[in-house]
C-alpha atoms as a PDB file:
ATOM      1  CA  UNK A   1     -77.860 133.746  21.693  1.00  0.00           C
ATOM      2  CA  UNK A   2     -79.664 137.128  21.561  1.00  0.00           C
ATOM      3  CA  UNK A   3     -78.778 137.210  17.341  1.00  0.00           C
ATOM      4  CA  UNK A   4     -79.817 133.774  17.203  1.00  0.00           C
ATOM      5  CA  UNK A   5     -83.084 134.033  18.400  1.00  0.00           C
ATOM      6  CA  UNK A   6     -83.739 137.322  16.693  1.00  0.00           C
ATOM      7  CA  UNK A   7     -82.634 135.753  13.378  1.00  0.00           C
ATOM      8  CA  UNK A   8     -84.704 132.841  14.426  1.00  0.00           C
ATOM      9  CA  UNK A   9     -88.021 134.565  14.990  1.00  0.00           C
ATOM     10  CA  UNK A  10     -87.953 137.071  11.646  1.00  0.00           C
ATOM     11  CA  UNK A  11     -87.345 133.540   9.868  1.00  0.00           C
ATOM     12  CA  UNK A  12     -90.763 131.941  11.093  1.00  0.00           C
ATOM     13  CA  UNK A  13     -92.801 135.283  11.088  1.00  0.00           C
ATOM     14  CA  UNK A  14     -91.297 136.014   7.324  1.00  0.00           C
ATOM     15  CA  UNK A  15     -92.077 132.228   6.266  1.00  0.00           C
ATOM     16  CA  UNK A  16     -88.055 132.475   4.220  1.00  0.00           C
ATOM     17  CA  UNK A  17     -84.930 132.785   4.535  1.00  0.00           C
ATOM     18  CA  UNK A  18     -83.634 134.794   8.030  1.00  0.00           C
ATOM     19  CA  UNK A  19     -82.158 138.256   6.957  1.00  0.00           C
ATOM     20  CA  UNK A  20     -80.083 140.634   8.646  1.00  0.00           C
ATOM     21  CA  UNK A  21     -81.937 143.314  10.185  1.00  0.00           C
ATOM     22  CA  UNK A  22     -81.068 147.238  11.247  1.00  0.00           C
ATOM     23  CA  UNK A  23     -77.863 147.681  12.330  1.00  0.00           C
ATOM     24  CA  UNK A  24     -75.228 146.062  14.211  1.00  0.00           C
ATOM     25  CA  UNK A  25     -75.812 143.265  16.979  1.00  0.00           C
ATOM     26  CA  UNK A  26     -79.607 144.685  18.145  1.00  0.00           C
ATOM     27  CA  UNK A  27     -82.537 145.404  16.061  1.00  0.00           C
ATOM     28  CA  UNK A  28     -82.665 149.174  16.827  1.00  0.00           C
ATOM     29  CA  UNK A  29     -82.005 152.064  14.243  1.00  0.00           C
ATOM     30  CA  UNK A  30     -79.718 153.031  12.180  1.00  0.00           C
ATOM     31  CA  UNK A  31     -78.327 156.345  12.768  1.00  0.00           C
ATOM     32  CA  UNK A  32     -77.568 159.258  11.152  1.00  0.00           C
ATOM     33  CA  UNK A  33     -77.264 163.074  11.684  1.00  0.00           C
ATOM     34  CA  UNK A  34     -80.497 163.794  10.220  1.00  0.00           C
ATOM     35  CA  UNK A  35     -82.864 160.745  11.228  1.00  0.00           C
ATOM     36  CA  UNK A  36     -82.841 156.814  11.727  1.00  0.00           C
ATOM     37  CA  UNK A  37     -83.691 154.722   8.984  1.00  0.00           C
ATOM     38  CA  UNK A  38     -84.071 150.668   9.949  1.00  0.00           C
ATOM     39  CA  UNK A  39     -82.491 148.129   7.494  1.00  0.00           C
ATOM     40  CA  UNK A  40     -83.098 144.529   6.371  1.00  0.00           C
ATOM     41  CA  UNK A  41     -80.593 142.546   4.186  1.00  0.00           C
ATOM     42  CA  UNK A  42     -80.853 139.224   2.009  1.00  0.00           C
ATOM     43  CA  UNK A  43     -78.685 136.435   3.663  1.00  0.00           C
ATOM     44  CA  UNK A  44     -77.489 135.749  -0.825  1.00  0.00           C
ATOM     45  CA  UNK A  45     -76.095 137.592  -2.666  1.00  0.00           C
ATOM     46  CA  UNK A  46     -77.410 141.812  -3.229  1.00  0.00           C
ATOM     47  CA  UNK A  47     -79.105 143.068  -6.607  1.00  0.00           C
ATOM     48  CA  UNK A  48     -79.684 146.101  -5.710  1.00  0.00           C
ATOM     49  CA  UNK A  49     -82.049 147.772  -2.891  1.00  0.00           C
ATOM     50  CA  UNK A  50     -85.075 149.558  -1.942  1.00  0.00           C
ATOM     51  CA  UNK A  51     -85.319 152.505  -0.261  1.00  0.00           C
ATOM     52  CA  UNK A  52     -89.226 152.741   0.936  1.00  0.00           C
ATOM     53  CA  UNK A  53     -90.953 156.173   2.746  1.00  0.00           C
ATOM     54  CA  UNK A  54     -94.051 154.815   5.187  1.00  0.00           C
ATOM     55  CA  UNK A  55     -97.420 156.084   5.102  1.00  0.00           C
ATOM     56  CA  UNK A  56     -99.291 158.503   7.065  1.00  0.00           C
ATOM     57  CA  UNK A  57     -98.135 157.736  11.033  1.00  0.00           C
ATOM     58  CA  UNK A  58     -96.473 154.827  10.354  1.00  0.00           C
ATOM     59  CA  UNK A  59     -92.295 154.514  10.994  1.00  0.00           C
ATOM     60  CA  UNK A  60     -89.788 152.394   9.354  1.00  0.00           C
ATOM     61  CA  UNK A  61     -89.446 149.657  11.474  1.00  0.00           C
ATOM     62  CA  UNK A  62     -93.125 148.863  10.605  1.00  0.00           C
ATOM     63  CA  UNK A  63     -93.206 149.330   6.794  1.00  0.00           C
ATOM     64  CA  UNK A  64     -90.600 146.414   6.741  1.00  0.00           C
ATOM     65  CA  UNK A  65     -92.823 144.252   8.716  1.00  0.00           C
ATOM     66  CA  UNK A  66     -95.390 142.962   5.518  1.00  0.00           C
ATOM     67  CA  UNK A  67     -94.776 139.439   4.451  1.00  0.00           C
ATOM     68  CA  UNK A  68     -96.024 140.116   0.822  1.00  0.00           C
ATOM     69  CA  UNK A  69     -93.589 142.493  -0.463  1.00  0.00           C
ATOM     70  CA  UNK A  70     -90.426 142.141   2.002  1.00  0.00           C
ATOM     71  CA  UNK A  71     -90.220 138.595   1.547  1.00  0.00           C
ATOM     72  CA  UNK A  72     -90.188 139.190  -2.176  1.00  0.00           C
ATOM     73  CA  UNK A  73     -87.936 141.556  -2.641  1.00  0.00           C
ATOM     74  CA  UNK A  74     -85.451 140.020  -0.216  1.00  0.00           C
ATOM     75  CA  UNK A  75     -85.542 136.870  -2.387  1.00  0.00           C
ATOM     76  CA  UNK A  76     -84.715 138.935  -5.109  1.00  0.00           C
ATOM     77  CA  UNK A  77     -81.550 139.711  -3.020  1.00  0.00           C
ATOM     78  CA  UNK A  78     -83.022 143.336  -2.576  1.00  0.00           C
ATOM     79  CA  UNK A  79     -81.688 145.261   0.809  1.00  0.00           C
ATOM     80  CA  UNK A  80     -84.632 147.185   2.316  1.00  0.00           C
ATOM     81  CA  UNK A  81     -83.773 150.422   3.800  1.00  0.00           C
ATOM     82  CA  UNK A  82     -86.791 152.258   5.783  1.00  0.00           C
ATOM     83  CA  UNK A  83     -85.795 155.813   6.833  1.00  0.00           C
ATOM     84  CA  UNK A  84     -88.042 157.193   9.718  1.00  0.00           C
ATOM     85  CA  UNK A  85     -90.164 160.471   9.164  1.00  0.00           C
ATOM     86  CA  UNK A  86     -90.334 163.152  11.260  1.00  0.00           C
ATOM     87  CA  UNK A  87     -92.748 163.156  14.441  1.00  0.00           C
ATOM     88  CA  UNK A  88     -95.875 164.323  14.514  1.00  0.00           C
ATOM     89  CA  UNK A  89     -97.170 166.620  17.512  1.00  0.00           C
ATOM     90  CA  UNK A  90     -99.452 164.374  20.200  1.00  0.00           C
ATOM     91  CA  UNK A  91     -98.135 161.049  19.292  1.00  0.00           C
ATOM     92  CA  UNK A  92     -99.781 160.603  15.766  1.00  0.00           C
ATOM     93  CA  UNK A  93     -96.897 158.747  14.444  1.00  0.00           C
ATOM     94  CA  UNK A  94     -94.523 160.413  11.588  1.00  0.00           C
ATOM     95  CA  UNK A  95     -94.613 162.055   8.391  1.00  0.00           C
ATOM     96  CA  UNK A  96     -92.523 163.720   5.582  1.00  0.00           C
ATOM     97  CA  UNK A  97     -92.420 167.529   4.959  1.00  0.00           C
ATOM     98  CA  UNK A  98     -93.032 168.206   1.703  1.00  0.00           C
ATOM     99  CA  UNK A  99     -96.655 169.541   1.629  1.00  0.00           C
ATOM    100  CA  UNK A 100     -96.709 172.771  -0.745  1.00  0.00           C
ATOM    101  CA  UNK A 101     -97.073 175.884   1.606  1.00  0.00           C
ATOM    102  CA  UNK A 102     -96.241 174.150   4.677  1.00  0.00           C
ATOM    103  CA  UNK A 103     -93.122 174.839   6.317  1.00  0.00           C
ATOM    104  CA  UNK A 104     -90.259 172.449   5.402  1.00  0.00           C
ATOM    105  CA  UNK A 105     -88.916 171.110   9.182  1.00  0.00           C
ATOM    106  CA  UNK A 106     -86.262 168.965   7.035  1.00  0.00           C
ATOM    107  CA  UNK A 107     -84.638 168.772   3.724  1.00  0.00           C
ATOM    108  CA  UNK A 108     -85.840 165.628   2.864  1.00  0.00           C
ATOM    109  CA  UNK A 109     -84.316 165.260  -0.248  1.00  0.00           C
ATOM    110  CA  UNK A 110     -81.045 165.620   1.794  1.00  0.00           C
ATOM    111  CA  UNK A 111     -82.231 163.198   4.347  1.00  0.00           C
ATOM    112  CA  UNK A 112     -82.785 160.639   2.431  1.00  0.00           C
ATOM    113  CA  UNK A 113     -79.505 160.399   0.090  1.00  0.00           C
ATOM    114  CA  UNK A 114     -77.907 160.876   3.122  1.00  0.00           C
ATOM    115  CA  UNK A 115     -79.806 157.484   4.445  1.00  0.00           C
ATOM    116  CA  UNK A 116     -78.867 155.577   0.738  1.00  0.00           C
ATOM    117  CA  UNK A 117     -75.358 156.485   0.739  1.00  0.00           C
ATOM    118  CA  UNK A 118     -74.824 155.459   4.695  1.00  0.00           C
ATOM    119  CA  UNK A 119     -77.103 152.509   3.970  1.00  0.00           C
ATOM    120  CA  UNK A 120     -74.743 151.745   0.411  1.00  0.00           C
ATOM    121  CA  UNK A 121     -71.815 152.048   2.339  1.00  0.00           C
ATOM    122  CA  UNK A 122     -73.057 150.020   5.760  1.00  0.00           C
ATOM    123  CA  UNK A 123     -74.668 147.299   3.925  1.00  0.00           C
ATOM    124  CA  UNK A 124     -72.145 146.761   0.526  1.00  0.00           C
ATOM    125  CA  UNK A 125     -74.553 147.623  -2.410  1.00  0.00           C
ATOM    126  CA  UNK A 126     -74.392 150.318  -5.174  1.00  0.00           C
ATOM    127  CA  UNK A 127     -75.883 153.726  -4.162  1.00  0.00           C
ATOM    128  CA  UNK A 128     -76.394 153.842  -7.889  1.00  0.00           C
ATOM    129  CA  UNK A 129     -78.703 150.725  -8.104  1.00  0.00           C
ATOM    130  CA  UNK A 130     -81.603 152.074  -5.735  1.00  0.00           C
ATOM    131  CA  UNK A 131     -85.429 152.417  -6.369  1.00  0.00           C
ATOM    132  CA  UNK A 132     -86.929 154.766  -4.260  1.00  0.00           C
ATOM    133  CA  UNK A 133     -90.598 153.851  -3.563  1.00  0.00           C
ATOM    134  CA  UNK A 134     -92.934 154.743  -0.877  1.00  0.00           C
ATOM    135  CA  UNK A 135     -97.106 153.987   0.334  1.00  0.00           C
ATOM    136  CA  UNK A 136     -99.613 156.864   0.794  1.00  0.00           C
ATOM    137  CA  UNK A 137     -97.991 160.071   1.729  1.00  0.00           C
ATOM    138  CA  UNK A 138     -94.461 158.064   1.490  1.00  0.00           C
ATOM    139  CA  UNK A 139     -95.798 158.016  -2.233  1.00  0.00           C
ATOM    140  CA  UNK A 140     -96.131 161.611  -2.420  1.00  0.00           C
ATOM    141  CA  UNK A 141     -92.974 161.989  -0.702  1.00  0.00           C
ATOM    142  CA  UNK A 142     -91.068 159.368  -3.971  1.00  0.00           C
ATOM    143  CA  UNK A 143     -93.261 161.758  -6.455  1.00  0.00           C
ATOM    144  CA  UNK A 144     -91.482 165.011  -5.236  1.00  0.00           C
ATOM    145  CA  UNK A 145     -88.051 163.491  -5.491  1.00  0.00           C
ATOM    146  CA  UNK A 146     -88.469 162.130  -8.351  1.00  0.00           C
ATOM    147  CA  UNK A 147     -89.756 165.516  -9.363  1.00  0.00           C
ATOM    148  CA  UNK A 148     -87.423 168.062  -7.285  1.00  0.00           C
ATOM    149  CA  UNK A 149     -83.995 165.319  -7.922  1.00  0.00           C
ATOM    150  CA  UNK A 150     -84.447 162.647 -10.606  1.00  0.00           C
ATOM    151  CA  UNK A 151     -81.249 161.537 -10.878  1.00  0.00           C
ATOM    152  CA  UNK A 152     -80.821 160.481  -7.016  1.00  0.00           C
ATOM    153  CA  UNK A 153     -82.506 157.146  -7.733  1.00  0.00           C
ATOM    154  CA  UNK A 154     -81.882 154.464 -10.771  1.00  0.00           C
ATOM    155  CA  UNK A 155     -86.237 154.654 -10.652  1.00  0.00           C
ATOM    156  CA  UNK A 156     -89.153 155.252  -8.180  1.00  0.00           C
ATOM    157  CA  UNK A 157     -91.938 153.625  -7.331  1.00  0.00           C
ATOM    158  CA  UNK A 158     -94.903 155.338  -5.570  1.00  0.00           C
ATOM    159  CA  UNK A 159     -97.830 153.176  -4.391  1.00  0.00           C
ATOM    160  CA  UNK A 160    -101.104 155.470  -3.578  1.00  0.00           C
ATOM    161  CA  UNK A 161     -99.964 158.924  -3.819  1.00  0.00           C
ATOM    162  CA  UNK A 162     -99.049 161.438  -5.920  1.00  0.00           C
ATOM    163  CA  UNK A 163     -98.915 165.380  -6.266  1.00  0.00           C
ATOM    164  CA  UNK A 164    -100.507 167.953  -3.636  1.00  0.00           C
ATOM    165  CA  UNK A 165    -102.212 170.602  -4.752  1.00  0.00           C
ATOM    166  CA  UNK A 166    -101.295 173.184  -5.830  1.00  0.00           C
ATOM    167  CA  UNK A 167     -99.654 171.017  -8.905  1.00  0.00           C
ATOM    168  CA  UNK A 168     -95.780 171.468  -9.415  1.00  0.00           C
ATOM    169  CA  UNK A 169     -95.720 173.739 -12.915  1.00  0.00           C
ATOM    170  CA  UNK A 170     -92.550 171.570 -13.915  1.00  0.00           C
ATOM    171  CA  UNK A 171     -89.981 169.093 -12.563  1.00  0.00           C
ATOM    172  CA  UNK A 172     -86.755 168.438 -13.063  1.00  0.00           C
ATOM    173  CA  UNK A 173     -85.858 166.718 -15.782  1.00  0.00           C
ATOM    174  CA  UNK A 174     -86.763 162.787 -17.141  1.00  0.00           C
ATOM    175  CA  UNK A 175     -87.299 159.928 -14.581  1.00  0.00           C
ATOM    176  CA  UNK A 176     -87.844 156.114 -14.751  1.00  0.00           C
ATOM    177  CA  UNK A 177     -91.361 155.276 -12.771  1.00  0.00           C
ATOM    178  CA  UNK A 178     -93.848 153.416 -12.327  1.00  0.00           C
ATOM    179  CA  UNK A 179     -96.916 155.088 -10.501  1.00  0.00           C
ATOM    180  CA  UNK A 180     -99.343 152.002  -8.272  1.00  0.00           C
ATOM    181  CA  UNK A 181    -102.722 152.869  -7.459  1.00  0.00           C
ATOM    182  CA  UNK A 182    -106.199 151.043  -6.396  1.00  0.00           C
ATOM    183  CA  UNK A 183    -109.045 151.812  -8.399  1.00  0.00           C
ATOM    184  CA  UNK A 184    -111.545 152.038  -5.004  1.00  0.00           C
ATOM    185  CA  UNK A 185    -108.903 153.867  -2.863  1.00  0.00           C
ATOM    186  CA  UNK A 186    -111.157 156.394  -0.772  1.00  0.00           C
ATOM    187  CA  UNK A 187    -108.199 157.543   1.132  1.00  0.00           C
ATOM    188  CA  UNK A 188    -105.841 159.024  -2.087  1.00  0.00           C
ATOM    189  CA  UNK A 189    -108.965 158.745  -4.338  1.00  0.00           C
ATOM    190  CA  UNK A 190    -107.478 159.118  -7.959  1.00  0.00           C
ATOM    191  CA  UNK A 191    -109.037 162.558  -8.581  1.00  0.00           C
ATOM    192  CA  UNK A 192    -107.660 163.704  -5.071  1.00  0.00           C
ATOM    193  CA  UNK A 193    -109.759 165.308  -2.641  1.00  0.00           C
ATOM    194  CA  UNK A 194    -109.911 168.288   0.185  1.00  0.00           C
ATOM    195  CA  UNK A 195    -108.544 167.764   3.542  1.00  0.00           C
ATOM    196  CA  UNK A 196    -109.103 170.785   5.055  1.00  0.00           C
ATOM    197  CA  UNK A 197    -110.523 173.843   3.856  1.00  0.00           C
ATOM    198  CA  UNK A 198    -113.485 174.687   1.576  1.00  0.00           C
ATOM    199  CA  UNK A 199    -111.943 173.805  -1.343  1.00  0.00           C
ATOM    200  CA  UNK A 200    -108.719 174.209  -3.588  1.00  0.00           C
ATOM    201  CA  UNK A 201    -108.730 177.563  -3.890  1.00  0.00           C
ATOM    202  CA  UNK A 202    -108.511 178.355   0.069  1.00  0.00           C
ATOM    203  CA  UNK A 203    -105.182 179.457   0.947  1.00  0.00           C
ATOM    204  CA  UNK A 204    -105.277 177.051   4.261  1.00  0.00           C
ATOM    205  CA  UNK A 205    -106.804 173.842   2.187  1.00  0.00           C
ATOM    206  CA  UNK A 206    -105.243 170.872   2.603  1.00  0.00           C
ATOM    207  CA  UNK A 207    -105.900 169.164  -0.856  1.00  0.00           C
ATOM    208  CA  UNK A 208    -104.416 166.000  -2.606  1.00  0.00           C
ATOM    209  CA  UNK A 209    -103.772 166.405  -6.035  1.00  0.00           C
ATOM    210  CA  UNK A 210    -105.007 164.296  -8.913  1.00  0.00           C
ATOM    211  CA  UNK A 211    -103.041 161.260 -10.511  1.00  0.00           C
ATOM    212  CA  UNK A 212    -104.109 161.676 -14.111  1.00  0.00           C
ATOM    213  CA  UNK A 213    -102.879 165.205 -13.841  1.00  0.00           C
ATOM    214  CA  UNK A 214     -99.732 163.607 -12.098  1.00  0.00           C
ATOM    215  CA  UNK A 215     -99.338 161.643 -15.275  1.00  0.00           C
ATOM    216  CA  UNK A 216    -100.122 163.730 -17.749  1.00  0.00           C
ATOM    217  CA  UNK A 217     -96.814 165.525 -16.251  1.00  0.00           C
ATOM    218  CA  UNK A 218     -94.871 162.588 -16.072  1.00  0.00           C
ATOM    219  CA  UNK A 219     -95.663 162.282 -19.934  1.00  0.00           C
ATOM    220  CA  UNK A 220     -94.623 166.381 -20.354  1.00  0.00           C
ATOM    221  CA  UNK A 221     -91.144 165.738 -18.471  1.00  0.00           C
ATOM    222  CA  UNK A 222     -90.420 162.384 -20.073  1.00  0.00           C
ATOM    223  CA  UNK A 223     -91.140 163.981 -23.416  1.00  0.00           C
ATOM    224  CA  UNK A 224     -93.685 161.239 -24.915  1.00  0.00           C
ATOM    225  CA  UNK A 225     -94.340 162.609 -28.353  1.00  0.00           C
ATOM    226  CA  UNK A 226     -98.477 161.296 -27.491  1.00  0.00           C
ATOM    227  CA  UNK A 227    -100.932 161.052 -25.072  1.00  0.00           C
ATOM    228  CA  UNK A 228    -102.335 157.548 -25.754  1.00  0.00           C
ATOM    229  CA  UNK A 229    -100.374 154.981 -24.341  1.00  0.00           C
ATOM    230  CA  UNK A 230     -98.435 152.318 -26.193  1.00  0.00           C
ATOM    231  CA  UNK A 231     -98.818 149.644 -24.076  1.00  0.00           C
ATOM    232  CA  UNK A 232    -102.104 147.859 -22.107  1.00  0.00           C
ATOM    233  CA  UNK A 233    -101.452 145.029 -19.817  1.00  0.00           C
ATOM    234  CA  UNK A 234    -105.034 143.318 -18.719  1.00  0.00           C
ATOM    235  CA  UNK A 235    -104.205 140.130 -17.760  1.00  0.00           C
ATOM    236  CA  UNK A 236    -103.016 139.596 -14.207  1.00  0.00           C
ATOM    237  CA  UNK A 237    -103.834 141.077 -10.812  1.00  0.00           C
ATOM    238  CA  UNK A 238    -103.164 144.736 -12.722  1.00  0.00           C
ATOM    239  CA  UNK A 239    -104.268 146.628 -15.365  1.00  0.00           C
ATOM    240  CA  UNK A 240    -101.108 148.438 -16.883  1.00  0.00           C
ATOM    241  CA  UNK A 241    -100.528 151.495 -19.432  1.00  0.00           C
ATOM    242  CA  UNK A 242     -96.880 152.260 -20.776  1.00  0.00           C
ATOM    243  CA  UNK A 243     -95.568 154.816 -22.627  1.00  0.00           C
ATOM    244  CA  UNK A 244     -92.471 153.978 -24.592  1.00  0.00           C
ATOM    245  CA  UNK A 245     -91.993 156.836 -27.005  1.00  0.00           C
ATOM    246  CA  UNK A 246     -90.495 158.977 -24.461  1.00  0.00           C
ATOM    247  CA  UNK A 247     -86.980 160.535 -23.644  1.00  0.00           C
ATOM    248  CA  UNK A 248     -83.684 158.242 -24.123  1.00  0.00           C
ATOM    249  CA  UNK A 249     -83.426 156.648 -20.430  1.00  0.00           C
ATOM    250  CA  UNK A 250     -86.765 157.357 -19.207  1.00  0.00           C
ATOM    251  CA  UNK A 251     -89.595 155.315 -18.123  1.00  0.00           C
ATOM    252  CA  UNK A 252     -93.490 155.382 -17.419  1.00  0.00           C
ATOM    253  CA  UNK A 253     -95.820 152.985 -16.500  1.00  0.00           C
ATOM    254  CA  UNK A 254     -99.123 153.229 -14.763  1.00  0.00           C
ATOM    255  CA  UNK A 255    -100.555 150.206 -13.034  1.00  0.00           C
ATOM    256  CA  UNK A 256    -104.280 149.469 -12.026  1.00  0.00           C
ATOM    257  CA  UNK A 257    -105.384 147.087  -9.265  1.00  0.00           C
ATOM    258  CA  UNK A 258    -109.285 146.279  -8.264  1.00  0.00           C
ATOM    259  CA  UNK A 259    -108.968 147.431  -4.535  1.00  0.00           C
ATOM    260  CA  UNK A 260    -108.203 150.351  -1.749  1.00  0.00           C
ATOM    261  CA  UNK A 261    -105.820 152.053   0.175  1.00  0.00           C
ATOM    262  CA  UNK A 262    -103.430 149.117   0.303  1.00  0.00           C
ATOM    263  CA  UNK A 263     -99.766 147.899  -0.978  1.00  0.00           C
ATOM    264  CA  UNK A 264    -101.625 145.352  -3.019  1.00  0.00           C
ATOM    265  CA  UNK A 265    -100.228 141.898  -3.330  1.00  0.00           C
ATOM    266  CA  UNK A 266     -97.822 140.640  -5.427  1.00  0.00           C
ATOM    267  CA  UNK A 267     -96.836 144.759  -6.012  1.00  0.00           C
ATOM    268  CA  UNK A 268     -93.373 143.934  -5.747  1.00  0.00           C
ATOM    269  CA  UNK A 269     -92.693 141.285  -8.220  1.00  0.00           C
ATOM    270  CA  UNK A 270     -94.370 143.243 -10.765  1.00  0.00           C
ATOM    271  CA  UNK A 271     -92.565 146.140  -9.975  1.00  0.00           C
ATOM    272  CA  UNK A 272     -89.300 144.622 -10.032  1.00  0.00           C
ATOM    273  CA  UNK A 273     -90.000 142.847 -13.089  1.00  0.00           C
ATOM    274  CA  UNK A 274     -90.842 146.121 -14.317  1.00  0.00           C
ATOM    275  CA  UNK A 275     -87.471 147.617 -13.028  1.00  0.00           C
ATOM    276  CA  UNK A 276     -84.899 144.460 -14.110  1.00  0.00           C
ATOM    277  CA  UNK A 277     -86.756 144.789 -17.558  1.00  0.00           C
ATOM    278  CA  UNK A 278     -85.272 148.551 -17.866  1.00  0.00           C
END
């Protein structure tokens, strides 16, 4: 009866299709020796899945709580997999360490192939066919693996955030991604800002990087052969840039939108268009 209801209520606040959620009989966690990640599953068949890092405070439980983009991509038949960061001291939520010059309190890139290969193996899809995508500092956190380890995701998909400073001089090797942002976001503005400190060249500054300079490296490690784009998209609720002329495998697109600090609507049909179209 407990199920039932539980399936019952996720149906009417979701407005589709009930979906399995976390792990086992109870809505709690998922466990494993290096964190908790919380799970939701499409009652049809499984594409693929999404692996998505939450923002500044937030946990995973509550980045699978928006209607917009869960309810799309689990009608896509996307499983949504939501690992929990790490605490922050006096109850400000969790985070990711990643930060350049901070200390590292957990090898996240560990962490979270650990959390697609349990997730793969708990919930029956591919560990092979998973975007890794994140909001805010859970974007920064998708721009460093896809920098530090590009081949432990099919693509990625950051939404507001990017780089810290100071810049990575070089990543990896080529990756598939496309990089969300809102023109008016204040809180990741696109030419970063300082956090803390007097400015970038403090050696305690807290300082977000800058996107173009984020893509402009994109375009270095995928090898584009120009800096002009080869594709504009205007039409729509975004204004897009591709560049095609790249590395054999690899993939870069940019994508506008007209507001803030937000996951903007309809963000995950375009980007799964964007990924199925690969």
């Amino acid at each position: 009866m407990k199920r039932f209801l539980a399936l019952a209520a996720a149906a009417w606040l979701g407005g589709t299709a009930p979906s399995h959620a976390a792990c086992g009989e109870d809505t709690g966690a998922c466990s494993i020796e290096m964190g908790t990640y919380h799970a939701r599953v499409p009652e049809g068949p499984v594409k693929g899945a999404i692996l998505y890092l939450h923002g500044f405070g937030g946990s995973g439980e509550g980045a699978l709580r928006p209607k917009d983009w869960v309810n799309t991509a689990l009608d896509r038949g996307y499983v949504l997999i939501a690992p929990d960061g790490l605490p922050y001291a006096e109850g400000r939520g969790r985070g990711w360490s990643f930060i350049p010059g901070r200390p590292k309190l957990r090898d996240e890139p560990a962490f979270l192939q650990a959390v697609r290969d349990d997730a793969a193996a708990r919930f029956g899809f591919t560990a092979e066919r998973v975007i890794l995508s994140g909001f805010s500092i859970g974007g920064s956190m998708t721009s460093y693996m896809a920098c530090d380890v590009p081949d432990s995701f099919a693509a990625y998909a950051p939404v507001a955030g990017g780089f810290w400073r100071p810049h990575p001089t070089g990543c990896a090797g080529p990756v598939r991604l496309l990089h969300t942002h809102g023109w008016t976001d204040g809180t990741v503005p696109l030419e970063g800002r300082v956090l803390r400190g007097r400015d970038a060249t403090d050696p305690e500054a807290l300082v977000q990087g800058d996107i173009f300079y984020t893509l402009r490296m994109w375009r270095e490690v995928n090898a584009c052969n120009q800096l002009r784009a080869d594709r504009y998209v205007t039409k729509g609720d975004f204004m897009r840039r591709a560049w095609d002329r790249c590395a054999d495998g690899s993939a870069l697109e940019f994508a506008l939108f007209p507001g803030g600090h937000v996951v903007p609507q309809g963000w995950a049909g375009m980007m799964l268009d964007w990924y199925e179209g690969l």
